[in-house]
PDB file of N, CA and C in Angstrom:
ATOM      1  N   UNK A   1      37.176 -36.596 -10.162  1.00  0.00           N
ATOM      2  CA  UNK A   1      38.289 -37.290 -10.744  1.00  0.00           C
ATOM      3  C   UNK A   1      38.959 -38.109  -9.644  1.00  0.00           C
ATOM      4  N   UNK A   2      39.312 -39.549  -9.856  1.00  0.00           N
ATOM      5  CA  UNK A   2      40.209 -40.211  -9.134  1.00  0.00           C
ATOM      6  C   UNK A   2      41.720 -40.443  -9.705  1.00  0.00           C
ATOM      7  N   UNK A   3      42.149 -40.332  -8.541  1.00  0.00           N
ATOM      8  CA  UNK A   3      43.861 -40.926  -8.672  1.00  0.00           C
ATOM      9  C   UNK A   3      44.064 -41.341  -8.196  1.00  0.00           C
ATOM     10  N   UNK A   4      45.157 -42.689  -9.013  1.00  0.00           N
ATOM     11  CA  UNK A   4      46.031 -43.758  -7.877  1.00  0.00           C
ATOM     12  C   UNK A   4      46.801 -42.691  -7.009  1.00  0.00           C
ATOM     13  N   UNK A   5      47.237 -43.279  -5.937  1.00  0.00           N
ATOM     14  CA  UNK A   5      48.727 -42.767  -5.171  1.00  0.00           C
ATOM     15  C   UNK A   5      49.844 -42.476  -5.948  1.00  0.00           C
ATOM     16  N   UNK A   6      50.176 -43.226  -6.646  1.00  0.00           N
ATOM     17  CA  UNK A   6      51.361 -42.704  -7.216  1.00  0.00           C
ATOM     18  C   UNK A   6      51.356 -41.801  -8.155  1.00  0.00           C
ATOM     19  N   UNK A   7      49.844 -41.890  -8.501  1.00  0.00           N
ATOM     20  CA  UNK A   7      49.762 -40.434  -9.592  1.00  0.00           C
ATOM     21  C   UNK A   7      49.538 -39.136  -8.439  1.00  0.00           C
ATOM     22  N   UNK A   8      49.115 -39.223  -7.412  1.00  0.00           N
ATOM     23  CA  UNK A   8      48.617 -38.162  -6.691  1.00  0.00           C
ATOM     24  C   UNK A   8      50.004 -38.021  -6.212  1.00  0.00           C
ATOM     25  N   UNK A   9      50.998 -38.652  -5.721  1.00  0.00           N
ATOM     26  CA  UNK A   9      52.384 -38.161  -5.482  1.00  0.00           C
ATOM     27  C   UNK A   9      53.321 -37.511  -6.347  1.00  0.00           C
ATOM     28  N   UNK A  10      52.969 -37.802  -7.140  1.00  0.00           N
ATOM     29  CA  UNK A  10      53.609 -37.267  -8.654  1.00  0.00           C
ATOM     30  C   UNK A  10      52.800 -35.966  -8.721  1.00  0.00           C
ATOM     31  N   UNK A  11      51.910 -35.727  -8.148  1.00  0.00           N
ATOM     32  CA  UNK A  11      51.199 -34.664  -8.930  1.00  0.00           C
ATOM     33  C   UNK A  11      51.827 -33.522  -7.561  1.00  0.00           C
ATOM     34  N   UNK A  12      51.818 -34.508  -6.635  1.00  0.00           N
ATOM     35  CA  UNK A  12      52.357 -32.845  -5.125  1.00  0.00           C
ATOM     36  C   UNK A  12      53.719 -33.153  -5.492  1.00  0.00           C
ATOM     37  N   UNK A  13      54.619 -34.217  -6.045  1.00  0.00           N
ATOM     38  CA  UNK A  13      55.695 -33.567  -6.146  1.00  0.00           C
ATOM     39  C   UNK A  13      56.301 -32.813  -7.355  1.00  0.00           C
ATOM     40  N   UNK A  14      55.390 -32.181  -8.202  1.00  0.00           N
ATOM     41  CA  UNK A  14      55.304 -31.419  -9.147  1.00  0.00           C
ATOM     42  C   UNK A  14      55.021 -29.960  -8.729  1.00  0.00           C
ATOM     43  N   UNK A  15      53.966 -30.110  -7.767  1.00  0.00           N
ATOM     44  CA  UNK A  15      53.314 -29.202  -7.259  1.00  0.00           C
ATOM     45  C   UNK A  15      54.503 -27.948  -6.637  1.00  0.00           C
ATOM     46  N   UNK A  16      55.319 -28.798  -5.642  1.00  0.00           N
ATOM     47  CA  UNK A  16      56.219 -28.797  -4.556  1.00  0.00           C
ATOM     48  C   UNK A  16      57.621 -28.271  -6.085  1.00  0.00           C
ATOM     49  N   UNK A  17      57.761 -28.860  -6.478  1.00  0.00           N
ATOM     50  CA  UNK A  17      58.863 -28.442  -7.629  1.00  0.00           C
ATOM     51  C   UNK A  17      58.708 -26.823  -7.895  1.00  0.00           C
ATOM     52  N   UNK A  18      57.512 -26.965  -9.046  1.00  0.00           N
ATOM     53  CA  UNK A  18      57.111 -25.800  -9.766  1.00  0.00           C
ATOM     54  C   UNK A  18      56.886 -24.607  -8.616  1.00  0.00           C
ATOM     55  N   UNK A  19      56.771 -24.594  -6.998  1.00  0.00           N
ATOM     56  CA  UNK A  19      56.503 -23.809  -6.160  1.00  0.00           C
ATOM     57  C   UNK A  19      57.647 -23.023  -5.555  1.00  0.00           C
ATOM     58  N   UNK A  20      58.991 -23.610  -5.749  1.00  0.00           N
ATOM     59  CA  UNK A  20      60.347 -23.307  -5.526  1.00  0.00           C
ATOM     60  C   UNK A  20      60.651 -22.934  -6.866  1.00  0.00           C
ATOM     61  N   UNK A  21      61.046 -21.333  -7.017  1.00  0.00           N
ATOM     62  CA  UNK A  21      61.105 -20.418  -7.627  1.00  0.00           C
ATOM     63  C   UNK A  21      62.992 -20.751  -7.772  1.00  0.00           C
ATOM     64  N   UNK A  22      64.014 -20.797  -7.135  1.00  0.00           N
ATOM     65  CA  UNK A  22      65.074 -21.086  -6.667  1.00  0.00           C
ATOM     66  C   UNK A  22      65.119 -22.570  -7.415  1.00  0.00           C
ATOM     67  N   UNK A  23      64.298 -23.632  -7.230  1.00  0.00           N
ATOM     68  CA  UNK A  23      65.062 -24.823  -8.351  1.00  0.00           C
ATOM     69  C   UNK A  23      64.239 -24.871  -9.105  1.00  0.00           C
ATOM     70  N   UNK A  24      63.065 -24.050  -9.896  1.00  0.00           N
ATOM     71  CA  UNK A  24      63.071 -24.073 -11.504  1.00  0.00           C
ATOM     72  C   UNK A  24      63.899 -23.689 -11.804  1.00  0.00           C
ATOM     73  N   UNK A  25      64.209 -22.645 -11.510  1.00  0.00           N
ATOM     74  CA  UNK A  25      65.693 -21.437 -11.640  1.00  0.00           C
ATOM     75  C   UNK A  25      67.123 -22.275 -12.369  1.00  0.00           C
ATOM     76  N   UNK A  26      67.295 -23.005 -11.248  1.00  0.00           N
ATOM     77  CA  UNK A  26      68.741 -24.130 -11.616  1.00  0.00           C
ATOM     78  C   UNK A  26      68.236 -25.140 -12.262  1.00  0.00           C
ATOM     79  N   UNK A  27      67.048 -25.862 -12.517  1.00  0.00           N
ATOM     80  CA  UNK A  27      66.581 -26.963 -13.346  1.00  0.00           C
ATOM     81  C   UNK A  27      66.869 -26.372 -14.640  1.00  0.00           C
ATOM     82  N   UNK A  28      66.347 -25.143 -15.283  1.00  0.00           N
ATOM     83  CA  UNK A  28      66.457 -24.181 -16.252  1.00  0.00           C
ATOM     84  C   UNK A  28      67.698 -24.232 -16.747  1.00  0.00           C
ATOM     85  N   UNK A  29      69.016 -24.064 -15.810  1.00  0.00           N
ATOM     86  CA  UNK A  29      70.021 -23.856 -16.048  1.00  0.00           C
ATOM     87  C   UNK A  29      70.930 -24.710 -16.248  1.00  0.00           C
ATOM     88  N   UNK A  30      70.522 -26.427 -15.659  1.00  0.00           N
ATOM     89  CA  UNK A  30      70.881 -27.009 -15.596  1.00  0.00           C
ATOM     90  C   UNK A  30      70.604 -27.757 -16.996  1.00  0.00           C
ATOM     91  N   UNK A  31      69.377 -27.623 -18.014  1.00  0.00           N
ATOM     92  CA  UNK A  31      68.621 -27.990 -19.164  1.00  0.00           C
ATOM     93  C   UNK A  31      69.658 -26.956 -20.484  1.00  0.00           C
ATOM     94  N   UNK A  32      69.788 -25.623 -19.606  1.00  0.00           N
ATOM     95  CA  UNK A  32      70.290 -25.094 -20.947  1.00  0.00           C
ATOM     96  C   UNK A  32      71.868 -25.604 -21.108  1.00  0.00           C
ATOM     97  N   UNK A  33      72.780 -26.147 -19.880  1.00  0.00           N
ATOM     98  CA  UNK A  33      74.325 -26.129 -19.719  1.00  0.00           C
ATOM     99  C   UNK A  33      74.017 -27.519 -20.451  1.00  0.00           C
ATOM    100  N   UNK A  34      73.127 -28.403 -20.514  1.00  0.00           N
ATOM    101  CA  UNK A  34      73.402 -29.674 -21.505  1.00  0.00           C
ATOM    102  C   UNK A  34      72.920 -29.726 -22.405  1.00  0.00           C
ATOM    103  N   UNK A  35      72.093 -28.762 -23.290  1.00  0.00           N
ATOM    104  CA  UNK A  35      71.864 -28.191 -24.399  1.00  0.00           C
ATOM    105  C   UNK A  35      73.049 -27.624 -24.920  1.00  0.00           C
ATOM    106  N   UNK A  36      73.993 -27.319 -24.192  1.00  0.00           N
ATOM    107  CA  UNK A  36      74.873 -26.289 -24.456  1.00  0.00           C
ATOM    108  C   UNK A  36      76.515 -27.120 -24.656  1.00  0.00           C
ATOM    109  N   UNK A  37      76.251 -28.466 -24.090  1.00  0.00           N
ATOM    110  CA  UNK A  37      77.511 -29.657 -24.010  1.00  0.00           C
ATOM    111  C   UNK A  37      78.500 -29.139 -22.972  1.00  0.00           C
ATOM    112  N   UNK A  38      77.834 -28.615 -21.661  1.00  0.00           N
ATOM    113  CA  UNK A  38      78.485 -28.113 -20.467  1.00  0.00           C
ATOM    114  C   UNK A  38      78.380 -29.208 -19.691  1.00  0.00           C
ATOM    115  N   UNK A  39      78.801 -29.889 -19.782  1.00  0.00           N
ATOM    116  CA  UNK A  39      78.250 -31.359 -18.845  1.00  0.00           C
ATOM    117  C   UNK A  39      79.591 -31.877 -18.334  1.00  0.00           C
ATOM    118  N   UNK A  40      79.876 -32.607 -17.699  1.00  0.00           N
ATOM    119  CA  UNK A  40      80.708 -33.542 -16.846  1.00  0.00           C
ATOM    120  C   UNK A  40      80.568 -35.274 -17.178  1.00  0.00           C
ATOM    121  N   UNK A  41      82.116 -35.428 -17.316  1.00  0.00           N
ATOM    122  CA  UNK A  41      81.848 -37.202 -18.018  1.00  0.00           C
ATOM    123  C   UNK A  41      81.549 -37.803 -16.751  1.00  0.00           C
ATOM    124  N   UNK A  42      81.768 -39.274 -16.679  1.00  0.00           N
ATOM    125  CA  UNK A  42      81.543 -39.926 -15.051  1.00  0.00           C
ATOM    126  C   UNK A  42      82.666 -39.798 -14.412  1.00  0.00           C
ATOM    127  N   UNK A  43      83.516 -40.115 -15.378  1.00  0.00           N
ATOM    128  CA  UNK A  43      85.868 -39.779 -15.129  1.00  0.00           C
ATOM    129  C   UNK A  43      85.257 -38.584 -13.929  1.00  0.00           C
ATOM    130  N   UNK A  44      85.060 -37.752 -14.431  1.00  0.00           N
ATOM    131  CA  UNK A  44      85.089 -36.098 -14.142  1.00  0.00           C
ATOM    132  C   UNK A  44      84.628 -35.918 -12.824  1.00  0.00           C
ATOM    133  N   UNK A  45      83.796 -36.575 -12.473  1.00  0.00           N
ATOM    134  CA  UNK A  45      82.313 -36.680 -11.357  1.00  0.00           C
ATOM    135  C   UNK A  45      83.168 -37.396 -10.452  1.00  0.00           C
ATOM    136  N   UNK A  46      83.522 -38.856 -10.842  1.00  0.00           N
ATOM    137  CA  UNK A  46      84.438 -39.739  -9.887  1.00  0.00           C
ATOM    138  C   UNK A  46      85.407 -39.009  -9.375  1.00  0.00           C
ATOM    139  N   UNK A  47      86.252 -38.432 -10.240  1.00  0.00           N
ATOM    140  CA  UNK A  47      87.619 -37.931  -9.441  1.00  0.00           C
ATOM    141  C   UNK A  47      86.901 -36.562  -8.270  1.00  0.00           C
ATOM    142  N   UNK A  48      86.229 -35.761  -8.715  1.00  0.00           N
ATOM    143  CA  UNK A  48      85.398 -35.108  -7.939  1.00  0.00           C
ATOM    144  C   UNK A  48      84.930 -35.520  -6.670  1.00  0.00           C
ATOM    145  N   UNK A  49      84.898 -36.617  -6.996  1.00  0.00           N
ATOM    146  CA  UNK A  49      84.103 -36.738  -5.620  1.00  0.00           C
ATOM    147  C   UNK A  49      85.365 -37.602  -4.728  1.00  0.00           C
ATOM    148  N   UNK A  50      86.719 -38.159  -5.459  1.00  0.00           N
ATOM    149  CA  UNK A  50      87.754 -38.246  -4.344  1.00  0.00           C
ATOM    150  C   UNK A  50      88.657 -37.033  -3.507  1.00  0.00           C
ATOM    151  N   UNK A  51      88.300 -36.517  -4.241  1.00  0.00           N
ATOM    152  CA  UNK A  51      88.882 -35.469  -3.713  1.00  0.00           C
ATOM    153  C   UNK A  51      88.619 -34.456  -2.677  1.00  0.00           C
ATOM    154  N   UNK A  52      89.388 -34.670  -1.716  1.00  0.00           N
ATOM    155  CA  UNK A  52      88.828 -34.008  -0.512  1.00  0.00           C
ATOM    156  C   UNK A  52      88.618 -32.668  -0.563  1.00  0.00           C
ATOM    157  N   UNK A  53      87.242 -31.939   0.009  1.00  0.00           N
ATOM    158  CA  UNK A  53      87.387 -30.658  -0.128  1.00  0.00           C
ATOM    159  C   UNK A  53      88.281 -30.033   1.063  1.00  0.00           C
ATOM    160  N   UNK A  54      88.273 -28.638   0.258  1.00  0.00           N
ATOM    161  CA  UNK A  54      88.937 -27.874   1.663  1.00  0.00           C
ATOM    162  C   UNK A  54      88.541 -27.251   2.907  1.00  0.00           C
ATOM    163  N   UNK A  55      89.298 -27.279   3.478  1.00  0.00           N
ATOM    164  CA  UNK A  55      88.769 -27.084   5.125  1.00  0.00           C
ATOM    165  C   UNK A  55      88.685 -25.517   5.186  1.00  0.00           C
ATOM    166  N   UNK A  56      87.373 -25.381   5.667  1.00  0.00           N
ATOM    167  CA  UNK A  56      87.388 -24.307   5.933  1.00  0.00           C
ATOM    168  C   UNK A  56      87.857 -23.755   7.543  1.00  0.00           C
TER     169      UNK A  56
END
């Protein structure tokens, strides 16, 4: 079987995904919280991200 490059990159970075046990984990979770209408508007995200965190 041949593959272009970009299919063969696609295919190790699938590979590389599905191999991290830790972000199927949160991909999972992240699929069910917007199934679920747990989501964040852009408002929400923007102000988020002005806001300085705290110092530890």
């Amino acid at each position: 079987m041949l593959l272009g490059a970009d299919d063969y990159d696609a295919m190790m970075e699938t590979v590389a995904v599905l191999s991290d046990a830790k972000l199927v984990k949160d991909i999972g979770k992240g699929l069910r919280d917007l199934a679920l209408g747990d989501t964040f508007t852009v408002e929400q995200v923007r102000a988020g991200m002005r806001t300085p965190s705290p110092k530890e």
